[in-house]
C-alpha atoms as a PDB file:
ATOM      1  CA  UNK A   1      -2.424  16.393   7.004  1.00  0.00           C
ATOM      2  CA  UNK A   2      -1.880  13.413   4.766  1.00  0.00           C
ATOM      3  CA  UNK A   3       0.458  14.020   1.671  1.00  0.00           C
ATOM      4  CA  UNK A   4      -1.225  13.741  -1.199  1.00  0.00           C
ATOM      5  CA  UNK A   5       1.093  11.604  -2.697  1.00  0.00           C
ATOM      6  CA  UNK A   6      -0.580   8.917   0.098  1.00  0.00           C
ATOM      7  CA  UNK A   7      -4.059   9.492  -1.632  1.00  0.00           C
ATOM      8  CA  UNK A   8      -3.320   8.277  -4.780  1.00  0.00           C
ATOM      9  CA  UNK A   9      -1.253   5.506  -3.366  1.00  0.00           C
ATOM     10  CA  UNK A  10      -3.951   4.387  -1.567  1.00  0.00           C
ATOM     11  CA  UNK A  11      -6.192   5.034  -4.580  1.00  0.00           C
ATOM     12  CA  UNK A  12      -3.909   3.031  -7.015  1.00  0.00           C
ATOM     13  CA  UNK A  13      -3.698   0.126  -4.153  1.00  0.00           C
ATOM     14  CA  UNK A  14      -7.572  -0.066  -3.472  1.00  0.00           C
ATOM     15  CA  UNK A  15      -8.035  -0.099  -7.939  1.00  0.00           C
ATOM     16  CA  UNK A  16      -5.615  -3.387  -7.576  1.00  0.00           C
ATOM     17  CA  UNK A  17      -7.419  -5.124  -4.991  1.00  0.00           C
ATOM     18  CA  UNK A  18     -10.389  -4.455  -6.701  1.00  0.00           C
ATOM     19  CA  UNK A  19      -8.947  -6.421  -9.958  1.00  0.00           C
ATOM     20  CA  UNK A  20      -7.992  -9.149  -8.808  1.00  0.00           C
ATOM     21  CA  UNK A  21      -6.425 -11.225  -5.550  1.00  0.00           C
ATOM     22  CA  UNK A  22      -3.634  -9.181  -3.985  1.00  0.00           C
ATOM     23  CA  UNK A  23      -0.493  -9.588  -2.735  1.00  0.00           C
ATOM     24  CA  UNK A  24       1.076  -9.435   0.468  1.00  0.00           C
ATOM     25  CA  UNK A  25       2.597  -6.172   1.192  1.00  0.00           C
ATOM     26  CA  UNK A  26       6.191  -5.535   0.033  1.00  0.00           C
ATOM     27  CA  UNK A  27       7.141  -4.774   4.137  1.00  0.00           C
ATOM     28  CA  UNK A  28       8.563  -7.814   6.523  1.00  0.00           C
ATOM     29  CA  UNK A  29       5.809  -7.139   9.040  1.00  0.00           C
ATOM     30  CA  UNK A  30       5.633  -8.679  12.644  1.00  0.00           C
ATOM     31  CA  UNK A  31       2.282  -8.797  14.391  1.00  0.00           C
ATOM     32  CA  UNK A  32       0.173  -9.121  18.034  1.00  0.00           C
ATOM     33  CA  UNK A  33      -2.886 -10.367  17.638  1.00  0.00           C
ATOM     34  CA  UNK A  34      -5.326  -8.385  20.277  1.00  0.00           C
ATOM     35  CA  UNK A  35      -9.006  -8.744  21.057  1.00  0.00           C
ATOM     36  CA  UNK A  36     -11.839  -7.739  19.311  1.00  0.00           C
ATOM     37  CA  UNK A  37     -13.575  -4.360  21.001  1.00  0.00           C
ATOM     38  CA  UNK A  38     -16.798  -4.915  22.368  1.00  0.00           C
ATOM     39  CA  UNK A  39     -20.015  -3.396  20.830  1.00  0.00           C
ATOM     40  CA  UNK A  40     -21.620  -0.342  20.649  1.00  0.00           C
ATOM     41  CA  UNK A  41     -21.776   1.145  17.647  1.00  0.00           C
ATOM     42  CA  UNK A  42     -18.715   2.040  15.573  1.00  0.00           C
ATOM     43  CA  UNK A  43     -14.485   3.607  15.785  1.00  0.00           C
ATOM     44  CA  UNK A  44     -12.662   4.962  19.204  1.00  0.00           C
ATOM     45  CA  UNK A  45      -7.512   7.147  20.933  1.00  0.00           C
ATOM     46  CA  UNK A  46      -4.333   5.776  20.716  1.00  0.00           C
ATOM     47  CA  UNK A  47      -4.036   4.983  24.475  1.00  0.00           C
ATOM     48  CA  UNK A  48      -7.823   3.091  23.475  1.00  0.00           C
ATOM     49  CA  UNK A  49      -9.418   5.447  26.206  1.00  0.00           C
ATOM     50  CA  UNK A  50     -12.115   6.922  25.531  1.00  0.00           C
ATOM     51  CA  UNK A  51     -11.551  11.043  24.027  1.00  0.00           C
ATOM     52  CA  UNK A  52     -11.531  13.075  27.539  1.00  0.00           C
ATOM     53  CA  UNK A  53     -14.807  15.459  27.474  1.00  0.00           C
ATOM     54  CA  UNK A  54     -12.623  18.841  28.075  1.00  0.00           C
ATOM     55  CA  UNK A  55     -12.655  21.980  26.934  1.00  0.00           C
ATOM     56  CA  UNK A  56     -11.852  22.763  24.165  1.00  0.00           C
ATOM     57  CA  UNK A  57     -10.828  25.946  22.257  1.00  0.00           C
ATOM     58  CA  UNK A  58     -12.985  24.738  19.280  1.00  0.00           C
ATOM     59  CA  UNK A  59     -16.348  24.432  20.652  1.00  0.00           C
ATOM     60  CA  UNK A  60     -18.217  21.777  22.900  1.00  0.00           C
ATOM     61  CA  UNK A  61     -16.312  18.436  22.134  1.00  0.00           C
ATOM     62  CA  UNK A  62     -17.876  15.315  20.650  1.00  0.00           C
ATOM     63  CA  UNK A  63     -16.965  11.397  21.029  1.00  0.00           C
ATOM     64  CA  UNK A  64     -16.131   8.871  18.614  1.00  0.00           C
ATOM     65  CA  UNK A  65     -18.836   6.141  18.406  1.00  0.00           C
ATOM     66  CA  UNK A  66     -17.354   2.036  19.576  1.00  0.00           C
ATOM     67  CA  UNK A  67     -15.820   0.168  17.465  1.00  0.00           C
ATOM     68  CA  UNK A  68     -17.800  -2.525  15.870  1.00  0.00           C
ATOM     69  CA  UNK A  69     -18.459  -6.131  17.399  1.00  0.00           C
ATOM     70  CA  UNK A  70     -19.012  -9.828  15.991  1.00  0.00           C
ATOM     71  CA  UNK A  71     -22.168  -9.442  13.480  1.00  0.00           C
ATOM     72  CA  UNK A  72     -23.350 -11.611  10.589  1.00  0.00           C
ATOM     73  CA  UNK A  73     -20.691 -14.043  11.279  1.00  0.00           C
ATOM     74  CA  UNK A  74     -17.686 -11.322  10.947  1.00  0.00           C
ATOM     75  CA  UNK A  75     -15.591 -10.785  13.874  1.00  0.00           C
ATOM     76  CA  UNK A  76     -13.544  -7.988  13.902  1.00  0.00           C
ATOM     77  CA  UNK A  77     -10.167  -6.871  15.942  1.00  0.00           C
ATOM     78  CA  UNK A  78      -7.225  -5.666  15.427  1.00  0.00           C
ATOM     79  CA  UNK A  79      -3.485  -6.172  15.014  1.00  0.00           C
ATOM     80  CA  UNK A  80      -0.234  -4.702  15.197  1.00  0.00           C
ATOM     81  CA  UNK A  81       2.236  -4.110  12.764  1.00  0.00           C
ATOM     82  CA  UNK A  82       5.638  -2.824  12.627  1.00  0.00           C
ATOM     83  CA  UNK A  83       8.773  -2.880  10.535  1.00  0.00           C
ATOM     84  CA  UNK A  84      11.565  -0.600   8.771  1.00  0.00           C
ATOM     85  CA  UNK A  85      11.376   1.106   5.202  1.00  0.00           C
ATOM     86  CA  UNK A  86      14.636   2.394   4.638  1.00  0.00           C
ATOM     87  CA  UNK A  87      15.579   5.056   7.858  1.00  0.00           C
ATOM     88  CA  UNK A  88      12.215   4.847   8.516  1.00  0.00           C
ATOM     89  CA  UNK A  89      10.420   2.864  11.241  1.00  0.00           C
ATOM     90  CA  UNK A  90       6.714   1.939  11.929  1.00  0.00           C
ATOM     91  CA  UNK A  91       4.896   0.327  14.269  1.00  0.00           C
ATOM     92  CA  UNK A  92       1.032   0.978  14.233  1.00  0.00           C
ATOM     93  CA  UNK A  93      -2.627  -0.680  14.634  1.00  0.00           C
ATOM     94  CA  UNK A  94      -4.403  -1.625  11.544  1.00  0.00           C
ATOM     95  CA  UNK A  95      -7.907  -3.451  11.385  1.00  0.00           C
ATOM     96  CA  UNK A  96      -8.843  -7.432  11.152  1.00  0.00           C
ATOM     97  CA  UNK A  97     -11.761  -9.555   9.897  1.00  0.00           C
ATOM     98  CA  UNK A  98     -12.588 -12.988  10.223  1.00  0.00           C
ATOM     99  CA  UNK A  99     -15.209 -15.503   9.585  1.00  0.00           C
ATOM    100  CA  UNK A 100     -18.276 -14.765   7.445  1.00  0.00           C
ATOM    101  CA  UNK A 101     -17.543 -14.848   3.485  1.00  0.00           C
ATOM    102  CA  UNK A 102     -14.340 -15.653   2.263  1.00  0.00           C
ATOM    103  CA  UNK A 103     -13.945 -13.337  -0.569  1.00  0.00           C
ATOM    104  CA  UNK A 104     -15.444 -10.508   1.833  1.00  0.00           C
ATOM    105  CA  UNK A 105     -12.373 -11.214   4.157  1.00  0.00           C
ATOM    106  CA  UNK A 106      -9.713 -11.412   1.642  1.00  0.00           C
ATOM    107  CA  UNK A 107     -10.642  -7.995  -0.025  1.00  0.00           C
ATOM    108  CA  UNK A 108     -10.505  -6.522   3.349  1.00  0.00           C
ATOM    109  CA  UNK A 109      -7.387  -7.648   4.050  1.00  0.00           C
ATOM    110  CA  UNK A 110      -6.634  -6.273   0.726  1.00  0.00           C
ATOM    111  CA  UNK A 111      -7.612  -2.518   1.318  1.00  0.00           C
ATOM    112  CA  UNK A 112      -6.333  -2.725   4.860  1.00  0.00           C
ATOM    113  CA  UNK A 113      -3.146  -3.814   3.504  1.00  0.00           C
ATOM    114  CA  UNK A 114      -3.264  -0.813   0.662  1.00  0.00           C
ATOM    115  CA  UNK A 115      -4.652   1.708   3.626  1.00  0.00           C
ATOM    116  CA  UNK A 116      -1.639   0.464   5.607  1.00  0.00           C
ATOM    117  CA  UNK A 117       0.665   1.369   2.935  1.00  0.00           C
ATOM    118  CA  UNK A 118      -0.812   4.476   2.484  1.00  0.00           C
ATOM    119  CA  UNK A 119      -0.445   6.052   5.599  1.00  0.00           C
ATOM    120  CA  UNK A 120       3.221   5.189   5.773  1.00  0.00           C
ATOM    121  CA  UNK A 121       5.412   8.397   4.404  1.00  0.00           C
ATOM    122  CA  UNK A 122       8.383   6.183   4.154  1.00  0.00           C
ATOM    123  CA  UNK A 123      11.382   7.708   3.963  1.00  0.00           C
ATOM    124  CA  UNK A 124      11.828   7.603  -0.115  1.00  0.00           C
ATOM    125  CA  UNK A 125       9.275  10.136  -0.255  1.00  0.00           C
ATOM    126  CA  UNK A 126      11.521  12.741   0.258  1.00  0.00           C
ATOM    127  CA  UNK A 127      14.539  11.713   1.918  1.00  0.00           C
ATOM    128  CA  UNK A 128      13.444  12.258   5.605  1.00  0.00           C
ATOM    129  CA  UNK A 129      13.591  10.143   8.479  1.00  0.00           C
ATOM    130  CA  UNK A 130      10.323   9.544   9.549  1.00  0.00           C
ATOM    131  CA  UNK A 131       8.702   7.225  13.015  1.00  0.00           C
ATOM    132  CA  UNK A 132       5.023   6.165  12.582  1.00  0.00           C
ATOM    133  CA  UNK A 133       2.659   5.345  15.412  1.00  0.00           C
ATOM    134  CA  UNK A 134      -0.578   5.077  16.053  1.00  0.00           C
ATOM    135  CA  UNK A 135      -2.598   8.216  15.580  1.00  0.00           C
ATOM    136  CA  UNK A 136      -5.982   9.512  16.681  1.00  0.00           C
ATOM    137  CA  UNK A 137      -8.492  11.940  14.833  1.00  0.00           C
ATOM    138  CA  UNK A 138     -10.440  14.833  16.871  1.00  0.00           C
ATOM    139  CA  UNK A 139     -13.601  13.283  18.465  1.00  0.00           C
ATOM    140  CA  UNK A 140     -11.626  10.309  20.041  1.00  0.00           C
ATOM    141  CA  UNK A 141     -11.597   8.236  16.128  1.00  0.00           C
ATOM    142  CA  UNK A 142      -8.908   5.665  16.088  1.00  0.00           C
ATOM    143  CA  UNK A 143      -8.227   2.700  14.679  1.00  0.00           C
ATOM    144  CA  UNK A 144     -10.628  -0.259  14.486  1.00  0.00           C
ATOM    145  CA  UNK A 145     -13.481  -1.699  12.097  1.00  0.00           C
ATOM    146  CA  UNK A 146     -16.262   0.668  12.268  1.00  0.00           C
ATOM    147  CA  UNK A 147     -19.248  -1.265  11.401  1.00  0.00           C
ATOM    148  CA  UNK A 148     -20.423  -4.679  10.444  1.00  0.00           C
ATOM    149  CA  UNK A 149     -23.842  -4.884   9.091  1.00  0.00           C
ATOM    150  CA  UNK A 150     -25.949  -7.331   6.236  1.00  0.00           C
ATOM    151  CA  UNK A 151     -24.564  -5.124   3.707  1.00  0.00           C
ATOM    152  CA  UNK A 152     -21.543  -3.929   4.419  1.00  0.00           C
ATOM    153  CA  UNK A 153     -18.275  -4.185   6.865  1.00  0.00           C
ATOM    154  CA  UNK A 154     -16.397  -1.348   7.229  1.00  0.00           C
ATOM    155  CA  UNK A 155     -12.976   0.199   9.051  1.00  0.00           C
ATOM    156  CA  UNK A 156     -10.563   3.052   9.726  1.00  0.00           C
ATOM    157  CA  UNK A 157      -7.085   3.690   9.558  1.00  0.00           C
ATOM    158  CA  UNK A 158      -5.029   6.395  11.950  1.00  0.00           C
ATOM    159  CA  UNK A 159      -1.677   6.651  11.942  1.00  0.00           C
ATOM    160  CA  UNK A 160       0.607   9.956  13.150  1.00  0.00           C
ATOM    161  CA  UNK A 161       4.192  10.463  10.970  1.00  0.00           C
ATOM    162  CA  UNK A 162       6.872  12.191  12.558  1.00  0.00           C
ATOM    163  CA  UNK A 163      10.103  13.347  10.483  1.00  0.00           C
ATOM    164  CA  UNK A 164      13.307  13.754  12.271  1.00  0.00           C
ATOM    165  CA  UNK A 165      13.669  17.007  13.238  1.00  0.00           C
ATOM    166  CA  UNK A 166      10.279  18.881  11.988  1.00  0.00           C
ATOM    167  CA  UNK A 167       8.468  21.279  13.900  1.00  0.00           C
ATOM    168  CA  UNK A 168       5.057  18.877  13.952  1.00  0.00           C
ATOM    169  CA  UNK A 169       3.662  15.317  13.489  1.00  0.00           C
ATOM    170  CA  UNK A 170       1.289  14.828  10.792  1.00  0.00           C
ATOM    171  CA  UNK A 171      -1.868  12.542  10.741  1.00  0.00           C
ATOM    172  CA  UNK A 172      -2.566  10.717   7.665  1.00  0.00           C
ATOM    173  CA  UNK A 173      -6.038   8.214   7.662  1.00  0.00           C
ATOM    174  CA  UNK A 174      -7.783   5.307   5.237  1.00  0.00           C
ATOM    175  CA  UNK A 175     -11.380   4.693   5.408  1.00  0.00           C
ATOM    176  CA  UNK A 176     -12.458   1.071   4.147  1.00  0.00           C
ATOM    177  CA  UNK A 177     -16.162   0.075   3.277  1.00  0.00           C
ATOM    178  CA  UNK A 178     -16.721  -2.919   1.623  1.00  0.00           C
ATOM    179  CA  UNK A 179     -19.863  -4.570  -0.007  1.00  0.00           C
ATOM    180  CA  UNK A 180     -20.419  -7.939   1.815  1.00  0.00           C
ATOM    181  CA  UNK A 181     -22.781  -8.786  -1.567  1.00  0.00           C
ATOM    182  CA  UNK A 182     -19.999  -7.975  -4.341  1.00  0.00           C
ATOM    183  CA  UNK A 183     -17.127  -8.265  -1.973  1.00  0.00           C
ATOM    184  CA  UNK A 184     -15.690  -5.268  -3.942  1.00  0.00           C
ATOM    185  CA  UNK A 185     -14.823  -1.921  -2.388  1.00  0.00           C
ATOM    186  CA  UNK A 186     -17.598   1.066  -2.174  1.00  0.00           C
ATOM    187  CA  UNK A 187     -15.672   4.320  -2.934  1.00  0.00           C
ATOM    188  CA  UNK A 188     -17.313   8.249  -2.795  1.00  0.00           C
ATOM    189  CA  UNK A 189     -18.262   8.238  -6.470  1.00  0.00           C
ATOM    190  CA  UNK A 190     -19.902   4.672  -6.224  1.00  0.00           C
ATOM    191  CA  UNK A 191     -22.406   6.142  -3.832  1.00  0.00           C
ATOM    192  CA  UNK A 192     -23.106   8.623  -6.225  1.00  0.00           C
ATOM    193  CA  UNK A 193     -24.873   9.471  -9.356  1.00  0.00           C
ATOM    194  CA  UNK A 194     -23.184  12.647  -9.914  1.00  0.00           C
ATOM    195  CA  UNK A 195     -19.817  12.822  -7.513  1.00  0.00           C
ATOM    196  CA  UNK A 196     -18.867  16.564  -8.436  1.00  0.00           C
ATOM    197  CA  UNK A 197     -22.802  17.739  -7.461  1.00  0.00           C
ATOM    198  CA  UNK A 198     -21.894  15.712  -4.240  1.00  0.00           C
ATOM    199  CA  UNK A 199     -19.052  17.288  -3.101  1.00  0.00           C
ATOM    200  CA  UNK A 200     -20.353  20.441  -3.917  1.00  0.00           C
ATOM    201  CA  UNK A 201     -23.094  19.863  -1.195  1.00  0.00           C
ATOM    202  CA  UNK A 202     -21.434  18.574   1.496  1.00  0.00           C
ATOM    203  CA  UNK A 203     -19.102  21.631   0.789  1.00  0.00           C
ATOM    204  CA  UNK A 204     -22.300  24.186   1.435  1.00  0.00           C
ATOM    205  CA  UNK A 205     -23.694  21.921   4.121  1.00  0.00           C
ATOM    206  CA  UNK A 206     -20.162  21.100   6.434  1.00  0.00           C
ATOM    207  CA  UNK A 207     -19.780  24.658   8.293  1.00  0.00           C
ATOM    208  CA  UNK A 208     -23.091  24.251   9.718  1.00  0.00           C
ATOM    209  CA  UNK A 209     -22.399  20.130  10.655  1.00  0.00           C
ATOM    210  CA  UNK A 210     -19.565  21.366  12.237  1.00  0.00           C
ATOM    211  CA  UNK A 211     -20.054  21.681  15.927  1.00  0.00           C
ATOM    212  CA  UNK A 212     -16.372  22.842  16.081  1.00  0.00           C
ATOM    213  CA  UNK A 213     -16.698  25.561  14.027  1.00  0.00           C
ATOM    214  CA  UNK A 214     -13.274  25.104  12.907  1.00  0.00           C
ATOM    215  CA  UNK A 215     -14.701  24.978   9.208  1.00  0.00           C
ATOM    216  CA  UNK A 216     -16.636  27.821   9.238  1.00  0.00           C
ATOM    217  CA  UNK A 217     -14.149  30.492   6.784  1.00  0.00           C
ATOM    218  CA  UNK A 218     -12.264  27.700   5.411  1.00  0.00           C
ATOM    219  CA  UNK A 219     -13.030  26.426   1.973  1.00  0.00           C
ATOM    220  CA  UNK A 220     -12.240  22.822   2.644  1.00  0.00           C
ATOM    221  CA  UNK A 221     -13.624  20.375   0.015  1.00  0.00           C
ATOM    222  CA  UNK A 222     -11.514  17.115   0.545  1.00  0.00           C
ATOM    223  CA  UNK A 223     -14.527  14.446   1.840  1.00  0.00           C
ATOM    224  CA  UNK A 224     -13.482  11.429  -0.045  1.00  0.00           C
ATOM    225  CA  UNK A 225     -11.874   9.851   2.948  1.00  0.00           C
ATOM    226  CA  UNK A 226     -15.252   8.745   4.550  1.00  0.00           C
ATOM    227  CA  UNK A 227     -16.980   6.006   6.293  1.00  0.00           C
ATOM    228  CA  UNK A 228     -21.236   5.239   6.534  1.00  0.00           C
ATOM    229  CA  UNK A 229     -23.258   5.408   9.452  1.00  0.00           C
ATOM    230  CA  UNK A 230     -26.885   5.101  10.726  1.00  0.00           C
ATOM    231  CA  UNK A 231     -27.354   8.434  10.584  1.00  0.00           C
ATOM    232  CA  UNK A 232     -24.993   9.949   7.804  1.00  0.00           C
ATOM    233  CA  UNK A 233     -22.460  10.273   5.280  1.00  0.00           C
ATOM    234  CA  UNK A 234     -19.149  10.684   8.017  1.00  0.00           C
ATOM    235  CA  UNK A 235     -16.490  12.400   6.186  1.00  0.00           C
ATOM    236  CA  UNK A 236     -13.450  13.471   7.726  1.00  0.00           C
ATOM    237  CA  UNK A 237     -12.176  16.784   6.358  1.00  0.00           C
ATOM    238  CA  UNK A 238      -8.676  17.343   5.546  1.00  0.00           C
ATOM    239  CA  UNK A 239      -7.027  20.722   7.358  1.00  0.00           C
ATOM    240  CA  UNK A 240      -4.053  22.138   8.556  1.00  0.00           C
ATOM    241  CA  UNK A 241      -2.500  20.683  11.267  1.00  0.00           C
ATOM    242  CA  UNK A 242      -2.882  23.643  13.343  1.00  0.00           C
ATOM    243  CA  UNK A 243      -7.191  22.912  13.014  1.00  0.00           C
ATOM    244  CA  UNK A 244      -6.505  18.754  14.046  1.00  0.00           C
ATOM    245  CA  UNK A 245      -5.383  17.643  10.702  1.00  0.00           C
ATOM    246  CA  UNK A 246      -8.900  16.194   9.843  1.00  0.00           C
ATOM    247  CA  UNK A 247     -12.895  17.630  10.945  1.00  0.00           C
ATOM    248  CA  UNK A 248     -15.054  14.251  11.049  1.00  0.00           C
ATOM    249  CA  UNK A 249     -18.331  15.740   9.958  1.00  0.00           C
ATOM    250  CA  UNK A 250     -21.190  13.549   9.328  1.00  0.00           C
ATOM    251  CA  UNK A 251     -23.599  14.993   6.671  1.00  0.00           C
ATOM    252  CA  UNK A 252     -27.589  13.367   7.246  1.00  0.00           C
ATOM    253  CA  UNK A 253     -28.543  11.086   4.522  1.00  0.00           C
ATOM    254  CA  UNK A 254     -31.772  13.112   3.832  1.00  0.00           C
ATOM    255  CA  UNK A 255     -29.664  15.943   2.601  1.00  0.00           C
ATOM    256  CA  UNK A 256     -28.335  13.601   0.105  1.00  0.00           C
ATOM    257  CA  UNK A 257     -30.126  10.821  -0.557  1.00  0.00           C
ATOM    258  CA  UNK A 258     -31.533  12.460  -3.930  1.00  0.00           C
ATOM    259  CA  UNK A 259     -28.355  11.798  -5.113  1.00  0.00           C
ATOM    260  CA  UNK A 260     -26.993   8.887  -4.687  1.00  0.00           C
ATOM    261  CA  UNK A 261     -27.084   5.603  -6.501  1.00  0.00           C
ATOM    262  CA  UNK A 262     -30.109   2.996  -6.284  1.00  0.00           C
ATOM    263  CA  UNK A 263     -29.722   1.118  -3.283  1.00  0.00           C
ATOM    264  CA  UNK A 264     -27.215   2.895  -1.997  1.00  0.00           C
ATOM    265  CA  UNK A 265     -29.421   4.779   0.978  1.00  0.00           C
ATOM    266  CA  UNK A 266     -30.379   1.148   2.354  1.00  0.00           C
ATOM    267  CA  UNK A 267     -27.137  -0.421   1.947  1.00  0.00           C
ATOM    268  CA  UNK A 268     -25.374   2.506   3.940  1.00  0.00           C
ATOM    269  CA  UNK A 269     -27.946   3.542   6.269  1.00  0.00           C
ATOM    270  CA  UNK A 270     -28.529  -0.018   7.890  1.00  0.00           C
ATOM    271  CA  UNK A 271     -27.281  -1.326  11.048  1.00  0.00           C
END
C-alpha cells in the first residue's frame, strides 16, 4: 500500500504543474522508447500479458480493459525509466503522449513526471534500501494511458517497492486525467459539487461493486486515486497488502451523476 507520504507528494507535484510550466524531474533518468499498445479500450501486467483467468481465493476474477490507442491526434505509449536516488534504484514504465495540443502534452508530461516521483519511496524516506519495478494492480491494471477521448486523455501509474530485507513488496499507483479543453488536471473534488457527500457514497456503494468481496467488512474509504470510464467512476481502493494492495472498483455514473459538477457526466462518460 502506498505511503502516504507519496500522496501528498504527488498532490503537491500535480498543484505545481497545474501553476505553471514544470520542470524536469530532479532524477538523471535514461529511457527506451517502446510502441504504443494497440486499441481496445483502456490499461493492462508487468510481463504486458494479459491477467491469467484463474482461480482465485477472492471470487471470480476480472480483466483490466486495453490500453488506449492513437485518437484525436494523441498517440500514446510508453517509456522506460530508471536511475539511482541515494541506495536506492529504479527502473520502471511510466506513460507517453504525443501529437494533438501542445499544452495538453506538456501538462501530461508534467503529472506523469509528478506520478513518477510519487511512486518512488526513495531511500530518504526512512533510511531503507529500496528496488522499484514495474508493478501490476489486481484485475491485470498496469501501466499505460488509459483513455484518449474529445475531452479528455488519461493514464496510470504502477510501480512495486521493495526494501532490503522486508517481509513484502508494496504497490504504490498515480492516476492522471487531464482536460484536453483547459489542459489542466481533473482531480476527485473537481468532479464534484460536494467531495465529502461523494466519498461517502462510493463508501456505501463499493462492497456491493466489489466482485471480490475483499471489501465487504472493511471500512475502506481511500478512492481519490481514480481514473474515468464509459461506464463509471474506476477507483482503486487502497488495502493491506495481504487483500492486493489496491480493489479497482468502478462505481456507475448513474449512482452519482446527481452530484457531480456541470459537464462533468459528458466529459467523463465519453469515448
Amino acid at each position: 500500500m502506498k505511503p502516504r507520504a507519496a500522496v501528498t507528494a504527488f498532490a503537491a507535484a500535480l498543484l505545481v504543474a497545474a501553476c505553471g510550466p514544470s520542470t524536469p524531474a530532479d532524477r538523471s533518468l535514461s529511457s527506451t522508447q517502446s510502441p504504443a499498445p494497440s486499441r481496445t479500450s483502456s490499461p493492462s501486467t508487468r510481463s504486458q500479458n494479459p491477467a491469467p483467468q484463474t482461480a482465485s481465493p477472492f471470487g471470480p476474477p476480472s480483466t483490466a480493459p486495453a490500453a488506449a490507442g492513437p485518437a484525436s491526434g494523441y498517440i500514446p505509449g510508453t517509456t522506460v525509466v530508471s536511475g539511482t536516488e541515494g541506495e536506492s534504484k529504479y527502473r520502471t514504465t511510466i506513460p507517453t503522449l504525443t501529437g494533438g495540443s501542445p499544452a495538453v502534452v506538456e501538462r501530461f508530461r508534467a503529472a506523469v513526471r509528478a506520478g513518477q516521483r510519487a511512486v518512488l519511496p526513495g531511500s530518504e524516506a526512512d533510511g531503507r534500501r529500496y528496488t522499484t519495478e514495474d508493478g501490476v494492480v489486481p484485475a491485470g491494471f498496469r501501466t499505460a494511458v488509459t483513455s484518449i477521448t474529445p475531452y479528455l486523455v488519461s493514464g496510470l501509474i504502477v510501480a512495486e517497492s521493495f526494501a532490503y530485507r522486508a517481509a513484502h513488496p508494496y504497490t504504490s499507483i498515480a492516476t492522471i486525467v487531464i482536460d484536453t479543453a483547459t489542459a489542466s488536471p481533473i482531480a476527485f473534488d473537481d468532479v464534484f459539487t460536494d467531495p465529502a457527500t461523494a466519498l461517502a457514497r462510493m463508501r456505501s456503494l463499493a462492497p456491493g461493486l466489489d466482485g471480490s468481496r475483499r471489501l465487504q467488512d472493511a471500512g475502506y474509504d481511500d478512492f481519490r486515486d481514480w481514473l474515468p470510464r464509459r461506464d463509471g467512476f474506476q477507483a482503486f481502493v487502497s488495502v493491506p497488502f495481504v487483500l492486493g494492495s489496491y480493489i479497482p472498483v468502478t462505481v456507475p455514473w448513474a449512482k452519482l451523476s446527481d452530484l457531480m459538477r456541470p459537464g462533468m457526466l459528458q466529459k467523463l462518460s465519453r469515448d
